[in-house]
C-alpha atoms as a PDB file:
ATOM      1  CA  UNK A   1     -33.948 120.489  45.086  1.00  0.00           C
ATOM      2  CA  UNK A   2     -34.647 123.801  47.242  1.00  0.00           C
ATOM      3  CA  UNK A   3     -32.438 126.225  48.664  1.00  0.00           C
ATOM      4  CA  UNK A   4     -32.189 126.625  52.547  1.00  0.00           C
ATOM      5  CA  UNK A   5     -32.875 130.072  53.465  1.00  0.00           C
ATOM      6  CA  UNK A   6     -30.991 130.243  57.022  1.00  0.00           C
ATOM      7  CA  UNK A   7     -29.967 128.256  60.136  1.00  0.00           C
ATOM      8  CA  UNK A   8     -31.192 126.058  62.204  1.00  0.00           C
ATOM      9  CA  UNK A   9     -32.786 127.540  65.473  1.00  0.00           C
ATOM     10  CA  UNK A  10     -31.059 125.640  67.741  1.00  0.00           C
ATOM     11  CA  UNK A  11     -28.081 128.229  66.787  1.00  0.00           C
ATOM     12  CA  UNK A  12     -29.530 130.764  69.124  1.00  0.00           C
ATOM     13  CA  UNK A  13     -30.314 128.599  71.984  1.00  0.00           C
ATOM     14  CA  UNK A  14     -26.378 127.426  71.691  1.00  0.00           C
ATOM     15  CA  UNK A  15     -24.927 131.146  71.271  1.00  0.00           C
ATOM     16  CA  UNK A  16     -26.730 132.069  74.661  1.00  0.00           C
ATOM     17  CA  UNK A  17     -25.566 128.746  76.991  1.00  0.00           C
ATOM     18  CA  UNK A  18     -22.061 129.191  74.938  1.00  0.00           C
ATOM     19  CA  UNK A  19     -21.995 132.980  76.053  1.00  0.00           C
ATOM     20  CA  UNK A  20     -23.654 132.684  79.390  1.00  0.00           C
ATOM     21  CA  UNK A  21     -21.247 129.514  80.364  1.00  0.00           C
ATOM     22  CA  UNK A  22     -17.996 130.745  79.573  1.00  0.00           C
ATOM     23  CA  UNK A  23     -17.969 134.948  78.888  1.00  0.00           C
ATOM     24  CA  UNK A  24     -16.778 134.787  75.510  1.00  0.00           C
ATOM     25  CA  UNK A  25     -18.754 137.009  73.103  1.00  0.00           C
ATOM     26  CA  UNK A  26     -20.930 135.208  70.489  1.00  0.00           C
ATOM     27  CA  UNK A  27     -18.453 136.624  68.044  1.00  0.00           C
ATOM     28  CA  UNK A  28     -16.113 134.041  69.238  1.00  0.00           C
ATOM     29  CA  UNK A  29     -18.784 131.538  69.312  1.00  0.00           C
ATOM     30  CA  UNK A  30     -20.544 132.306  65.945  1.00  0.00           C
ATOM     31  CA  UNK A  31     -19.089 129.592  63.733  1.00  0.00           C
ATOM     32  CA  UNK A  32     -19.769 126.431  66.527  1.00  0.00           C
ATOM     33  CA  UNK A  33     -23.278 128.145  67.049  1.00  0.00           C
ATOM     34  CA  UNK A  34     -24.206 128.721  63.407  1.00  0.00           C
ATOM     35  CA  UNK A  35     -22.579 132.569  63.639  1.00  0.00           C
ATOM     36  CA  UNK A  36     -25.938 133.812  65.045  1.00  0.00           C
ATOM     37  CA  UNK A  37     -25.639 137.489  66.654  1.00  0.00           C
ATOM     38  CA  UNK A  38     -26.384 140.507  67.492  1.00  0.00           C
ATOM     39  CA  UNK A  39     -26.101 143.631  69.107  1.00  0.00           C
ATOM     40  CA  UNK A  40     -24.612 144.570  72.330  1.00  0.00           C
ATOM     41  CA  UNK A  41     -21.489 142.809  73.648  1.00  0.00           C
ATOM     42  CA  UNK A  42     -20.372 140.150  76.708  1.00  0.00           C
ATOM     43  CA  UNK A  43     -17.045 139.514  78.651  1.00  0.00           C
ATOM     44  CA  UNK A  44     -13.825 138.520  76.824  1.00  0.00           C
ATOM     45  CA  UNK A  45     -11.217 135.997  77.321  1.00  0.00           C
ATOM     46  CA  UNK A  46     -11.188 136.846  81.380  1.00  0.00           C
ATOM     47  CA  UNK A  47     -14.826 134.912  81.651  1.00  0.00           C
ATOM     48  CA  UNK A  48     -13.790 131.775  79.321  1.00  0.00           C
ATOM     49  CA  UNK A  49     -10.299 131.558  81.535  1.00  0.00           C
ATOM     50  CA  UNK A  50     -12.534 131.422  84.736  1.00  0.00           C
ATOM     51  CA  UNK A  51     -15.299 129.233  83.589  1.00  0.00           C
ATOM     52  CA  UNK A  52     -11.812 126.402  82.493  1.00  0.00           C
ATOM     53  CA  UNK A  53     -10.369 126.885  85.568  1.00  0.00           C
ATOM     54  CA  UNK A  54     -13.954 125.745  87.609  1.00  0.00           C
ATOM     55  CA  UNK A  55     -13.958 122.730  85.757  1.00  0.00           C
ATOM     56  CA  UNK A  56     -13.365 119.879  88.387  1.00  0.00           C
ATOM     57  CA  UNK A  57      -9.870 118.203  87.806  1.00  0.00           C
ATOM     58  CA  UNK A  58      -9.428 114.195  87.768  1.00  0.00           C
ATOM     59  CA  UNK A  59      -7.755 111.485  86.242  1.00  0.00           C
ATOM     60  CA  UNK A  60      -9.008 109.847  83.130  1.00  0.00           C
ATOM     61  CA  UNK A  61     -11.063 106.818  83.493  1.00  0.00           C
ATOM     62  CA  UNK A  62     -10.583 103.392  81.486  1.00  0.00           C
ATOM     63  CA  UNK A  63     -12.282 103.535  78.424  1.00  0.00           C
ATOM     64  CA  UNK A  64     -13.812  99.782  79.156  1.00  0.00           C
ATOM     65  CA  UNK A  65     -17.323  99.242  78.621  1.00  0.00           C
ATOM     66  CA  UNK A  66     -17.592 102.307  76.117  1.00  0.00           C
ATOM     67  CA  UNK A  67     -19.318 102.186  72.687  1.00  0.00           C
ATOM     68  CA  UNK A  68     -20.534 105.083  70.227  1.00  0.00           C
ATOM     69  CA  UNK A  69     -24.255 102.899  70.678  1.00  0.00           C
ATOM     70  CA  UNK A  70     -24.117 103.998  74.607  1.00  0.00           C
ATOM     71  CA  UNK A  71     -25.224 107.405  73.002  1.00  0.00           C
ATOM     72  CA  UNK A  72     -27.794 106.613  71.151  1.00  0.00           C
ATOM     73  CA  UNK A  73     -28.613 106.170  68.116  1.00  0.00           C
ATOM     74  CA  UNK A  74     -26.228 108.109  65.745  1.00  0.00           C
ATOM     75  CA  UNK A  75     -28.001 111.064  64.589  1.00  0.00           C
ATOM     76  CA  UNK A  76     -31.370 111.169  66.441  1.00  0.00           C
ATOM     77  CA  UNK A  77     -34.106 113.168  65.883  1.00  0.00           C
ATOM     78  CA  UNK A  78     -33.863 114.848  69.701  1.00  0.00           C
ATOM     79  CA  UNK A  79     -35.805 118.299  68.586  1.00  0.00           C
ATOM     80  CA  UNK A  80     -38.638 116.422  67.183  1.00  0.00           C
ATOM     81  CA  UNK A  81     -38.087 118.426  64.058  1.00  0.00           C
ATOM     82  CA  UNK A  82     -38.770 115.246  61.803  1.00  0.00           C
ATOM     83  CA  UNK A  83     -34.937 115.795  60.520  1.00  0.00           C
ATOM     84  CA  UNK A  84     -31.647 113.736  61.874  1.00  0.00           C
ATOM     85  CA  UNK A  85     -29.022 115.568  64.077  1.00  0.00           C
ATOM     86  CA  UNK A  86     -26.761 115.442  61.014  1.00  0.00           C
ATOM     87  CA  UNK A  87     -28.260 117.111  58.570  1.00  0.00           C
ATOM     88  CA  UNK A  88     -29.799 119.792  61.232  1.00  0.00           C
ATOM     89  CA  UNK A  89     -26.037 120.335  61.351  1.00  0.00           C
ATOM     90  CA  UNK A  90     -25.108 120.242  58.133  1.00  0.00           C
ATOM     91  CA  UNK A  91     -27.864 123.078  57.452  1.00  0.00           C
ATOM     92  CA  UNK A  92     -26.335 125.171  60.254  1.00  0.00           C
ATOM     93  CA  UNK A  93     -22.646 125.407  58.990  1.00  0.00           C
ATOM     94  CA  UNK A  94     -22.767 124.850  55.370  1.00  0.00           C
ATOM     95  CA  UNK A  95     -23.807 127.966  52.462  1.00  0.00           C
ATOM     96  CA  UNK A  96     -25.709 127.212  49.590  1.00  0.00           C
ATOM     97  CA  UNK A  97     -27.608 124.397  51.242  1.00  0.00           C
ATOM     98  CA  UNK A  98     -29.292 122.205  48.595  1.00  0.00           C
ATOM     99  CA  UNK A  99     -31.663 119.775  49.385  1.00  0.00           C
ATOM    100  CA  UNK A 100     -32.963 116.477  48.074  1.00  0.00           C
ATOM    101  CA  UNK A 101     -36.553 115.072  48.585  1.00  0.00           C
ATOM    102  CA  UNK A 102     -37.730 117.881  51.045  1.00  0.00           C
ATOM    103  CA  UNK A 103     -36.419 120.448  53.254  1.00  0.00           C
ATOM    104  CA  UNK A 104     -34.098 117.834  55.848  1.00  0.00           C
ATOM    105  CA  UNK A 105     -31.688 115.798  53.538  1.00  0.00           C
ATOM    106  CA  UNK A 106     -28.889 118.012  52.554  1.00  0.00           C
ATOM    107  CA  UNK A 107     -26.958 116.870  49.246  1.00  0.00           C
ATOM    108  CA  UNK A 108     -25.059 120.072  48.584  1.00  0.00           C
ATOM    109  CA  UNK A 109     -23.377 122.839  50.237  1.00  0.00           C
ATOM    110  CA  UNK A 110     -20.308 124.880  50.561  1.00  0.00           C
ATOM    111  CA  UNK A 111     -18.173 124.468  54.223  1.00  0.00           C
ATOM    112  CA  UNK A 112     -16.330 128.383  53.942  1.00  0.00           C
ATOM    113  CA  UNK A 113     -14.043 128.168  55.744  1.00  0.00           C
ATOM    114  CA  UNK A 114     -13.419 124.831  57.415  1.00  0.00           C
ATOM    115  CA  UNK A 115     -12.666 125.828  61.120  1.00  0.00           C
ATOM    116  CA  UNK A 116     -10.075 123.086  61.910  1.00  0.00           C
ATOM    117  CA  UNK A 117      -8.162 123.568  58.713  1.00  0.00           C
ATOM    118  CA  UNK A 118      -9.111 127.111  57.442  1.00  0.00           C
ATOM    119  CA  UNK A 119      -9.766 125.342  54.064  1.00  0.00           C
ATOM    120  CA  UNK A 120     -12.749 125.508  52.018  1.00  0.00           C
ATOM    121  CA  UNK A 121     -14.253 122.695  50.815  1.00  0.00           C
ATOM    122  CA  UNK A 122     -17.460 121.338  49.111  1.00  0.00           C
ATOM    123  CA  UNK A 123     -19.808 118.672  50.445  1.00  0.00           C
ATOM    124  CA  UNK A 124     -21.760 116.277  48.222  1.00  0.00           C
ATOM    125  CA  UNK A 125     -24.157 113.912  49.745  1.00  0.00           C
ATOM    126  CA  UNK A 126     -22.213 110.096  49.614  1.00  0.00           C
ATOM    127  CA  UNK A 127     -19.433 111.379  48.452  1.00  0.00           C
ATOM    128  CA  UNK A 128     -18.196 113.966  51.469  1.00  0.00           C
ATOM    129  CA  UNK A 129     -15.057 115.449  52.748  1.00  0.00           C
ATOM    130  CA  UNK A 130     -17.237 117.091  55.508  1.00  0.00           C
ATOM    131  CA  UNK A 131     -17.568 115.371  59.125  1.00  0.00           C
ATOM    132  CA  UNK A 132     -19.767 115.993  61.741  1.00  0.00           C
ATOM    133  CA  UNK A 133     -17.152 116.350  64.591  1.00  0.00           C
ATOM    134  CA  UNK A 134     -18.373 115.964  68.753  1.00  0.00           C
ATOM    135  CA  UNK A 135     -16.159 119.201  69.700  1.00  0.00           C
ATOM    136  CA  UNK A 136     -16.079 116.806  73.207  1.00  0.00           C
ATOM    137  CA  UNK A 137     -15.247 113.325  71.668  1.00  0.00           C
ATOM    138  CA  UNK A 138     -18.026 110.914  73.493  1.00  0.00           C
ATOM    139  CA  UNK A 139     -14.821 108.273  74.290  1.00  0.00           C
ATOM    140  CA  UNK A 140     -13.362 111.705  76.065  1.00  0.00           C
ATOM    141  CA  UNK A 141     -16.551 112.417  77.499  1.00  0.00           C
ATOM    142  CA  UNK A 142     -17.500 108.312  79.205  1.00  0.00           C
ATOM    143  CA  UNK A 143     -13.624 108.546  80.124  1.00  0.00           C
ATOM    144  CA  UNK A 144     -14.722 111.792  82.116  1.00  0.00           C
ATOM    145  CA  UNK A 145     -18.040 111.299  84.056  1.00  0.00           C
ATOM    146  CA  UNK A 146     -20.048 110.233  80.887  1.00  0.00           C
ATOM    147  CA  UNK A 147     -20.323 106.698  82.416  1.00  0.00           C
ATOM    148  CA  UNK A 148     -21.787 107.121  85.160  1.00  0.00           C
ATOM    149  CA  UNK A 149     -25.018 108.919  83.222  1.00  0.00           C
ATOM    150  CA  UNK A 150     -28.393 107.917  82.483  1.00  0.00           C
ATOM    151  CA  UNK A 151     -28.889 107.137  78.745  1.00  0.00           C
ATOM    152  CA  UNK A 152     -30.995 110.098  78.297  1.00  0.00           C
ATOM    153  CA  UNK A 153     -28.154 112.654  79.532  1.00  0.00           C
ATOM    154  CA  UNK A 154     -25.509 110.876  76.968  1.00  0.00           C
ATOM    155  CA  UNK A 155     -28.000 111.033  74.027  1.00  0.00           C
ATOM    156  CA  UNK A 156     -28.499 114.551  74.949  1.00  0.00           C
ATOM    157  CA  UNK A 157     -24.780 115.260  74.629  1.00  0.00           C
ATOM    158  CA  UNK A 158     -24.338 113.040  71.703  1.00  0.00           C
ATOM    159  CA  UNK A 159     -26.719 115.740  69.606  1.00  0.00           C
ATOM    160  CA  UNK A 160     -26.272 118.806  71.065  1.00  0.00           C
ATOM    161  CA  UNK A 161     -25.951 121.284  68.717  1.00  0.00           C
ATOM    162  CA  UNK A 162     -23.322 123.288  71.139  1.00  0.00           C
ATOM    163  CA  UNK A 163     -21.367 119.875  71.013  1.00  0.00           C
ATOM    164  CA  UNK A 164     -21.185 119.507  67.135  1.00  0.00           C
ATOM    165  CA  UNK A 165     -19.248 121.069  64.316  1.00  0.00           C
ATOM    166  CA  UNK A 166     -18.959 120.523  60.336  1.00  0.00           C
ATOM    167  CA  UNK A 167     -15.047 120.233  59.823  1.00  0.00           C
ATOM    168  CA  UNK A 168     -13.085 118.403  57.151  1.00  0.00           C
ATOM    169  CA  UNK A 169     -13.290 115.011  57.656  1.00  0.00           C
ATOM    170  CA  UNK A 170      -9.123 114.138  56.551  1.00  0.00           C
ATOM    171  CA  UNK A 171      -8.503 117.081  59.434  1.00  0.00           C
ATOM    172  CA  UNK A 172     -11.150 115.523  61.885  1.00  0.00           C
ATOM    173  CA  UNK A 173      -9.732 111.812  61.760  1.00  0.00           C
ATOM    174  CA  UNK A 174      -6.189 112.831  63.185  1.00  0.00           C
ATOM    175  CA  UNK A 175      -8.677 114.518  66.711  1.00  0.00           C
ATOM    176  CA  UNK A 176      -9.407 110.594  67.686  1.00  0.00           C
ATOM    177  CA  UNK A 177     -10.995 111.427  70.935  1.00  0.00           C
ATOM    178  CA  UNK A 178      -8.396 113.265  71.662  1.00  0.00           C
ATOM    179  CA  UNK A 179      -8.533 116.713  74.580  1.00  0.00           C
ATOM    180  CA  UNK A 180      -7.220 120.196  74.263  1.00  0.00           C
ATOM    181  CA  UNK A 181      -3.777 118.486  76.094  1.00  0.00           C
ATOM    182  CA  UNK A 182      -3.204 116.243  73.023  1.00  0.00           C
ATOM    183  CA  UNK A 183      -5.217 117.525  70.294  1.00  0.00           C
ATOM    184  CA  UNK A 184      -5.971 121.456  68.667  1.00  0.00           C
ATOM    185  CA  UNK A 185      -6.900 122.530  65.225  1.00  0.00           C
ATOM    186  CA  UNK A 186      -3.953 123.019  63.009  1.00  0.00           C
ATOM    187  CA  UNK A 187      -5.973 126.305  62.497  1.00  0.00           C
ATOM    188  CA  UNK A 188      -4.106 127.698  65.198  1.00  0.00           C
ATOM    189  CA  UNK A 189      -6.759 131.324  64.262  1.00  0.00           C
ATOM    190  CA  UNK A 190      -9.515 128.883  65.470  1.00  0.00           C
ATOM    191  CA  UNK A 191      -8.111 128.053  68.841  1.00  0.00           C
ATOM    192  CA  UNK A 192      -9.679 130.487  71.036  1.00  0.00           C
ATOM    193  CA  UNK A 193     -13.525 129.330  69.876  1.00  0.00           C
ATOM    194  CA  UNK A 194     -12.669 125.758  69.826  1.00  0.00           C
ATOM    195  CA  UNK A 195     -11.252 125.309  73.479  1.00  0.00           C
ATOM    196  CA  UNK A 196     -13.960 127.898  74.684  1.00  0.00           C
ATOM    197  CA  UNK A 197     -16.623 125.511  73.164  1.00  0.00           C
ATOM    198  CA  UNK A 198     -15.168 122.686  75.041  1.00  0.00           C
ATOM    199  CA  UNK A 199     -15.050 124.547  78.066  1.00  0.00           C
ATOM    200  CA  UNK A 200     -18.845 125.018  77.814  1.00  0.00           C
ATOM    201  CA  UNK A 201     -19.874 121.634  76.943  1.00  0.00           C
ATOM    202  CA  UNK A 202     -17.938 120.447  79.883  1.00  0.00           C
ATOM    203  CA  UNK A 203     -19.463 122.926  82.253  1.00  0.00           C
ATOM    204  CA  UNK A 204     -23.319 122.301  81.111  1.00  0.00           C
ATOM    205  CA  UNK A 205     -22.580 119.002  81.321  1.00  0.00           C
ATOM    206  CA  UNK A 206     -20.592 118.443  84.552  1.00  0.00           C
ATOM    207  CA  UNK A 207     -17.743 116.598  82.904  1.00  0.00           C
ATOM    208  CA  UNK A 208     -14.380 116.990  84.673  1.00  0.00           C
ATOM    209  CA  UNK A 209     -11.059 117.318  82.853  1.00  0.00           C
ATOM    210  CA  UNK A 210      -7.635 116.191  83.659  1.00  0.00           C
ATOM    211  CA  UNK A 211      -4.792 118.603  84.799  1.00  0.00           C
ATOM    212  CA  UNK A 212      -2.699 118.247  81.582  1.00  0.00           C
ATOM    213  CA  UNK A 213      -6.080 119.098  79.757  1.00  0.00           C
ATOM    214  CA  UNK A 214      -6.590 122.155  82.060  1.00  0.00           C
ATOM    215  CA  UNK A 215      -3.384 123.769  81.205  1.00  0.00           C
ATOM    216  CA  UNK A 216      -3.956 123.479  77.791  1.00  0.00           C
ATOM    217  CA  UNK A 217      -7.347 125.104  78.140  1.00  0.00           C
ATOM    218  CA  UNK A 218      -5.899 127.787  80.273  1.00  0.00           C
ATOM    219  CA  UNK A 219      -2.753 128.447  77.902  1.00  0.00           C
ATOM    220  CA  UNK A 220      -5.178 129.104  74.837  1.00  0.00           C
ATOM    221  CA  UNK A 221      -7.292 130.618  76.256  1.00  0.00           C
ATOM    222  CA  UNK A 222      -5.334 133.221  77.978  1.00  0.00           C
ATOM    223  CA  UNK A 223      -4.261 134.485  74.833  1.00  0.00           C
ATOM    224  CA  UNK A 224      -7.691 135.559  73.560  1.00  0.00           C
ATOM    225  CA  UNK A 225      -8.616 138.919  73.147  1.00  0.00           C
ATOM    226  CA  UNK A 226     -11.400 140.210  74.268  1.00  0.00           C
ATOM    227  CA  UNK A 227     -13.864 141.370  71.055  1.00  0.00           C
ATOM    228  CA  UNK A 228     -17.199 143.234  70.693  1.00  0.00           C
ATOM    229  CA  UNK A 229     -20.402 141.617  69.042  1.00  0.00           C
ATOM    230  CA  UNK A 230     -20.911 143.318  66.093  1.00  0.00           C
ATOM    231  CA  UNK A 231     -24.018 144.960  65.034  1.00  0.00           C
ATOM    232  CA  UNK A 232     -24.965 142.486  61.934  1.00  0.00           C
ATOM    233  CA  UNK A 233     -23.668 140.197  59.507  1.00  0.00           C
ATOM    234  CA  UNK A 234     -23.102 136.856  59.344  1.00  0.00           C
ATOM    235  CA  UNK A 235     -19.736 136.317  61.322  1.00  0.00           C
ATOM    236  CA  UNK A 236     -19.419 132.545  59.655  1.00  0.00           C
ATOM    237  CA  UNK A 237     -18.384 134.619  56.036  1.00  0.00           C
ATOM    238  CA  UNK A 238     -15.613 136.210  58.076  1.00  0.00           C
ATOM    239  CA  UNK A 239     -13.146 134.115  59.203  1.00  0.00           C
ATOM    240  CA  UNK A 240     -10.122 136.996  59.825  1.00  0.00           C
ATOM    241  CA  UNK A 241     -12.063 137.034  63.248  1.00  0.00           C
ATOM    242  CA  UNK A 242     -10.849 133.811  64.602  1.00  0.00           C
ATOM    243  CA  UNK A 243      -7.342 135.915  64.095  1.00  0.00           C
ATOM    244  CA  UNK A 244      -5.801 136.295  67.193  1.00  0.00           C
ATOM    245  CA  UNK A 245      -4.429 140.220  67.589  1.00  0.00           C
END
């Protein structure tokens, strides 16, 4: 077994479309992004309010004719870096990454805190509590332009690293596909980041939301406070910052 030494580097790449999408600062956005920073600071909870209320508004769609296998293949490979979507993830979010038989298949690691829950909990290879969690559920997302994609875009969406989250799975199962209307983390300290991420997925991706869904966006969000990046550290061992103040 061997040690992982950091993130992935697809953390980076989803800090800057999470910041440049919706204005909130990659503090807010460090634990769905792999808590990468740095110095220098972005606009608050003003930017991530506008960027919700561009989305386009519609109905939902009938779920008929959707499938998790008109994604993709669970887990692919996308960034050609010879390791699945999962455990690219699983590197990302988890501390004291272990691996078995190389440097891709993660069979240890510690999930400190849990965003949706705020608990912390261990993951063992076969035997986890941790889920991989779309942030946009894909039965949310075909119910809200998805549909009317080409395969590539859906597979795209399906393992996008700004998309995906390690969360406890017990916590995870009671989402469904559910939308910011119906569905938040009883976390209530993780709000903020967790509707802004779904405010950027749905932006770079052109996915419309309904009214209801809106106002729930808008209502979190417009309680956010505005932070400042800090200068170092690894934001992802601090979770007194998803505090709201």
């Amino acid at each position: 077994m061997t040690r992982a030494r950091g993130g992935a580097v697809t953390a980076v790449t989803a800090v800057a479309v999470l910041v440049a999408v919706t204005g909130c600062t990659a503090e807010q956005t460090g634990r769905v992004t792999g808590g990468a920073n740095g110095p220098g600071e972005t606009g608050g909870k003003g930017a991530a309010l506008a960027a919700a209320g561009s989305l386009t508004v519609k109905g939902r769609a009938p779920k008929t004719g959707y499938s998790r296998a008109r994604f993709g293949t669970a887990w692919a490979d996308t960034d050609s870096n010879s390791c699945d979507t999962r455990d690219d993830i699983l590197k990302r979010d988890l501390k004291d990454v272990r691996f078995t038989g190389g440097s891709c298949r993660v069979s240890y690691g510690l999930l400190e805190p849990d965003p949706y829950s705020g608990k912390e909990i261990t993951y063992r290879r076969g035997r986890s509590k941790v889920d991989i969690d779309h942030v946009v559920a894909l039965s949310d997302a075909w119910q809200k332009g998805a549909k009317y994609w080409d395969p590539s875009k859906r597979i795209a969406l399906a393992n996008d690293p700004l998309n995906l989250l390690a969360v406890d799975a017990s916590t995870n199962r009671g989402k469904g596909d559910g939308d910011a209307a119906t569905w938040l983390p009883p976390n209530k300290a993780y709000r903020c980041t967790y509707v802004a991420a779904q405010v950027a997925v749905k932006k770079k991706y052109g996915l419309w939301v309904t009214a209801a869904e809106q106002a729930a966006m808008k209502k979190v969000l417009s309680s956010c406070p505005g932070q400042k990046l800090p200068a170092g550290g690894n934001p992802t061992k601090a979770p007194e910052r998803f505090q709201a103040r």
